[in-house]
Protein backbone atom coordinates (compact mmCIF):
# COMPACT_ATOMS: atom_id res chain seq x y z
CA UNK A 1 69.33 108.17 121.74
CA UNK A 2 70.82 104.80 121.80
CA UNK A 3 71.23 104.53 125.65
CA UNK A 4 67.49 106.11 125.91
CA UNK A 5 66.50 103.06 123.42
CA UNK A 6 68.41 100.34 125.70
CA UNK A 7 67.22 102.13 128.90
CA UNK A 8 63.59 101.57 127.70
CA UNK A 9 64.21 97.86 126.07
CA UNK A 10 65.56 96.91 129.67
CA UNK A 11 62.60 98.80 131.67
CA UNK A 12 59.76 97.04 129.29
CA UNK A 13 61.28 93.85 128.16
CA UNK A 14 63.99 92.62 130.60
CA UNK A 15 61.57 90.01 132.37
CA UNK A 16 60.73 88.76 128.67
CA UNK A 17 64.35 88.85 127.69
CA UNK A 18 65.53 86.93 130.73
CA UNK A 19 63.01 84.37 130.50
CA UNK A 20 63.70 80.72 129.55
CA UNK A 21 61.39 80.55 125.95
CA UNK A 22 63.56 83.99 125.17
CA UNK A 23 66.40 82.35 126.33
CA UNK A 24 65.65 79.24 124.07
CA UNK A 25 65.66 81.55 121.04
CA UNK A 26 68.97 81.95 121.00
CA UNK A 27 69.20 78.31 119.58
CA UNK A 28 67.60 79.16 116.98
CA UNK A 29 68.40 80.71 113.98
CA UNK A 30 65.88 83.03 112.11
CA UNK A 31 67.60 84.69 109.41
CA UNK A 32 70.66 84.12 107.71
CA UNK A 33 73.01 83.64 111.23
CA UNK A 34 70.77 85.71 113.36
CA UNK A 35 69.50 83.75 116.05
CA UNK A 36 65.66 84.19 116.84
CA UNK A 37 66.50 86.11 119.93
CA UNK A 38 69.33 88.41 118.57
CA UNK A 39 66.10 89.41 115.73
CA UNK A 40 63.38 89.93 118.34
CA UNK A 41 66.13 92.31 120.05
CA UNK A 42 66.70 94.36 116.81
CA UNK A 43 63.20 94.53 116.03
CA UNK A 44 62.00 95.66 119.51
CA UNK A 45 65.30 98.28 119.48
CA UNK A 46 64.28 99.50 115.52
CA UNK A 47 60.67 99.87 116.93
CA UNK A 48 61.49 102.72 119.71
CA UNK A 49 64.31 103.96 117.52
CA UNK A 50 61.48 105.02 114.59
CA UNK A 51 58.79 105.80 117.51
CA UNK A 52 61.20 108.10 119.07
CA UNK A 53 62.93 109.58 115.95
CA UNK A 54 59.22 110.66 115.03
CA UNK A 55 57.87 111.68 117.83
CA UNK A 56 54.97 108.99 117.67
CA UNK A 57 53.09 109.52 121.09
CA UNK A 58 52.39 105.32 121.33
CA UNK A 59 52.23 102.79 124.10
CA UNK A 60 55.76 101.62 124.73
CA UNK A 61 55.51 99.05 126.79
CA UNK A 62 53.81 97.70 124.60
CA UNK A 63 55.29 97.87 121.23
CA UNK A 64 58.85 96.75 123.37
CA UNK A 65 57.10 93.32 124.68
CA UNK A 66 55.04 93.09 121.35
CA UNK A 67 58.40 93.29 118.91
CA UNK A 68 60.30 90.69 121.82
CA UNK A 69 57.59 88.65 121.47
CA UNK A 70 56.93 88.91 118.02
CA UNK A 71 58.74 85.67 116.45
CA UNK A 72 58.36 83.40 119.89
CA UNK A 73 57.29 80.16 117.79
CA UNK A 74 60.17 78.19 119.60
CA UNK A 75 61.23 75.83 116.89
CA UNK A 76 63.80 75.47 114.73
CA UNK A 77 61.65 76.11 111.30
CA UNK A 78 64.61 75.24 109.13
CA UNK A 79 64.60 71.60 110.41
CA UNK A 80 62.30 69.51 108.00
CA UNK A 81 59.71 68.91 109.68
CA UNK A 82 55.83 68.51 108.47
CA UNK A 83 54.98 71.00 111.47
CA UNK A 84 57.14 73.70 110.52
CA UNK A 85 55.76 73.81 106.34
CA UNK A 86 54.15 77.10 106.00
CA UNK A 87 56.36 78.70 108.57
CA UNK A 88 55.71 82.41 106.97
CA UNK A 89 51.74 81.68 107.39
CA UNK A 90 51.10 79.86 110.76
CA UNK A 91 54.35 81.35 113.20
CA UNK A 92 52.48 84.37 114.01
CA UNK A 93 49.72 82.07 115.41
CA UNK A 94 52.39 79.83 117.10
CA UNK A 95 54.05 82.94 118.56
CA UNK A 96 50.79 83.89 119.99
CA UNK A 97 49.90 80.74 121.54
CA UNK A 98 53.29 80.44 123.17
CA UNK A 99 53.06 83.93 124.22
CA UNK A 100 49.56 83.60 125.90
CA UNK A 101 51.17 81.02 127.56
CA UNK A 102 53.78 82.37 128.64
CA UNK A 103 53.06 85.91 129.31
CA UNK A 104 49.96 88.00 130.18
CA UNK A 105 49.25 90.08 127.11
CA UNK A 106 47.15 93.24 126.76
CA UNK A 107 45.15 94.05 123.74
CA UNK A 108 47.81 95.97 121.09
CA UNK A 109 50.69 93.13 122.60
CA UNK A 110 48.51 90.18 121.00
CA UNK A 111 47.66 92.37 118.45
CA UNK A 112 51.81 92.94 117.50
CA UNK A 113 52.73 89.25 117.42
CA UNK A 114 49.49 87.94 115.21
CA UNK A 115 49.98 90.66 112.54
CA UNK A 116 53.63 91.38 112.23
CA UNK A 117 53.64 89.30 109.01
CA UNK A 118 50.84 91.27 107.11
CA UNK A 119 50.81 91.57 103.96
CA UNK A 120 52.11 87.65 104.11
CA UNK A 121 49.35 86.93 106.53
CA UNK A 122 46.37 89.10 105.04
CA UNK A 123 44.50 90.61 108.17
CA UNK A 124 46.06 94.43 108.79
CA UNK A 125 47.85 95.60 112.25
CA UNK A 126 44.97 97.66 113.96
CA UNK A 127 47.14 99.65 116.14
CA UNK A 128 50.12 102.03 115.47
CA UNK A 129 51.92 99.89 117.69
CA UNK A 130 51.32 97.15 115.57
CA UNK A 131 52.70 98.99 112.63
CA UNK A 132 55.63 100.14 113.78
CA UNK A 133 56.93 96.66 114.69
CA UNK A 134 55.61 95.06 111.72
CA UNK A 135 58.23 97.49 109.48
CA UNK A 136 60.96 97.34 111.59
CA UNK A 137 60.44 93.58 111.27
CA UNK A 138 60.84 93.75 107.43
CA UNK A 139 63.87 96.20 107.60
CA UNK A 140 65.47 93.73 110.20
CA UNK A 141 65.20 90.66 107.99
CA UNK A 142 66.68 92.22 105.24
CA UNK A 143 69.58 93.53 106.84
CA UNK A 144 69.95 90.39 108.55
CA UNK A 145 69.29 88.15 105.56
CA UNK A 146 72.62 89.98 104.22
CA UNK A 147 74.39 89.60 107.59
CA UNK A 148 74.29 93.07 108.99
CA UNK A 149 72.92 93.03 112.41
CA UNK A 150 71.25 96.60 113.28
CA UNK A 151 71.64 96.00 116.69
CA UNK A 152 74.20 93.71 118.69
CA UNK A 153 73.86 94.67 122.16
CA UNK A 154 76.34 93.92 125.25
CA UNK A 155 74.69 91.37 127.25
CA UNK A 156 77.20 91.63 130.17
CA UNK A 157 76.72 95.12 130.32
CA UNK A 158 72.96 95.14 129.89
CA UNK A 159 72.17 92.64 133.11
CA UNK A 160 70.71 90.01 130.64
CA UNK A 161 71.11 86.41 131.11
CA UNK A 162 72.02 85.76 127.57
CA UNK A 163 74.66 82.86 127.08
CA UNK A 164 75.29 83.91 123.73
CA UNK A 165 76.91 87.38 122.24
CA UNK A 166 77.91 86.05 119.09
């Protein structure tokens, strides 16, 4: 299953991943020493790992770009800063933004990055999609909050232009 998961990370996400906000994220560290763009990763890989272990007939495109996409405030929110109080409650929104931006976004995509911090954040996912990324994103943090990484993937053998395999 895992070279089905990377096969389908690379088909929907390697644009995204390649990209130079994705590629900024590796500056940054989200939790514990996981950089933003090592989490995004995991939580995009955990995503199609529970979709496919289930047999969840969902939109996976989608849910691959939503979960990449998913934390893409582009800050360091551990530098004090009066922009960055509230991180837990506004990122989603900054994600967005930066996203729209960035990206072209379909419906369940936008939908993904604004509500992956529900309960937090109080408006529920509407899609499946949605849902699936927003618990891998909780199961991700808390591995990574205690420094196990769920997914570390080989960059050089992937294609990706990641300067960074910690």
């Amino acid at each position: 299953m895992h070279q089905t998961i990377e096969s389908l990370l690379l088909a929907h996400g390697r644009a995204i991943l390649n990209s130079p906000g994705m590629q900024l994220e590796q500056q940054f560290i989200q939790h514990g020493s996981v950089t933003c763009f090592d989490h995004s990763l995991a939580v995009a890989y955990l995503s199609l790992w529970i979709v496919l272990r289930l047999g969840l007939r969902l939109d996976l495109r989608s849910l691959v770009r939503g979960a990449l996409l998913h934390d893409y405030f582009l800050y360091d929110w551990h530098e004090k800063d009066e922009s960055h109080r509230g991180h837990g409650f506004h990122h989603a929104r900054r994600a967005l933004d930066n996203a729209s931006r960035d990206f072209e976004l379909n419906c369940i995509e936008r939908d993904i990055i604004e509500k992956h911090m529900f309960p937090l954040n109080l408006t529920p996912p509407r899609f499946a999609e949605s849902v699936v990324v927003t618990c891998a994103d909780k199961i991700c943090a808390c591995f990574e909050v205690f420094s196990i990484l769920l997914y570390r993937p080989d960059f050089s053998r992937l294609g990706l232009a990641a300067a960074n395999n910690n």
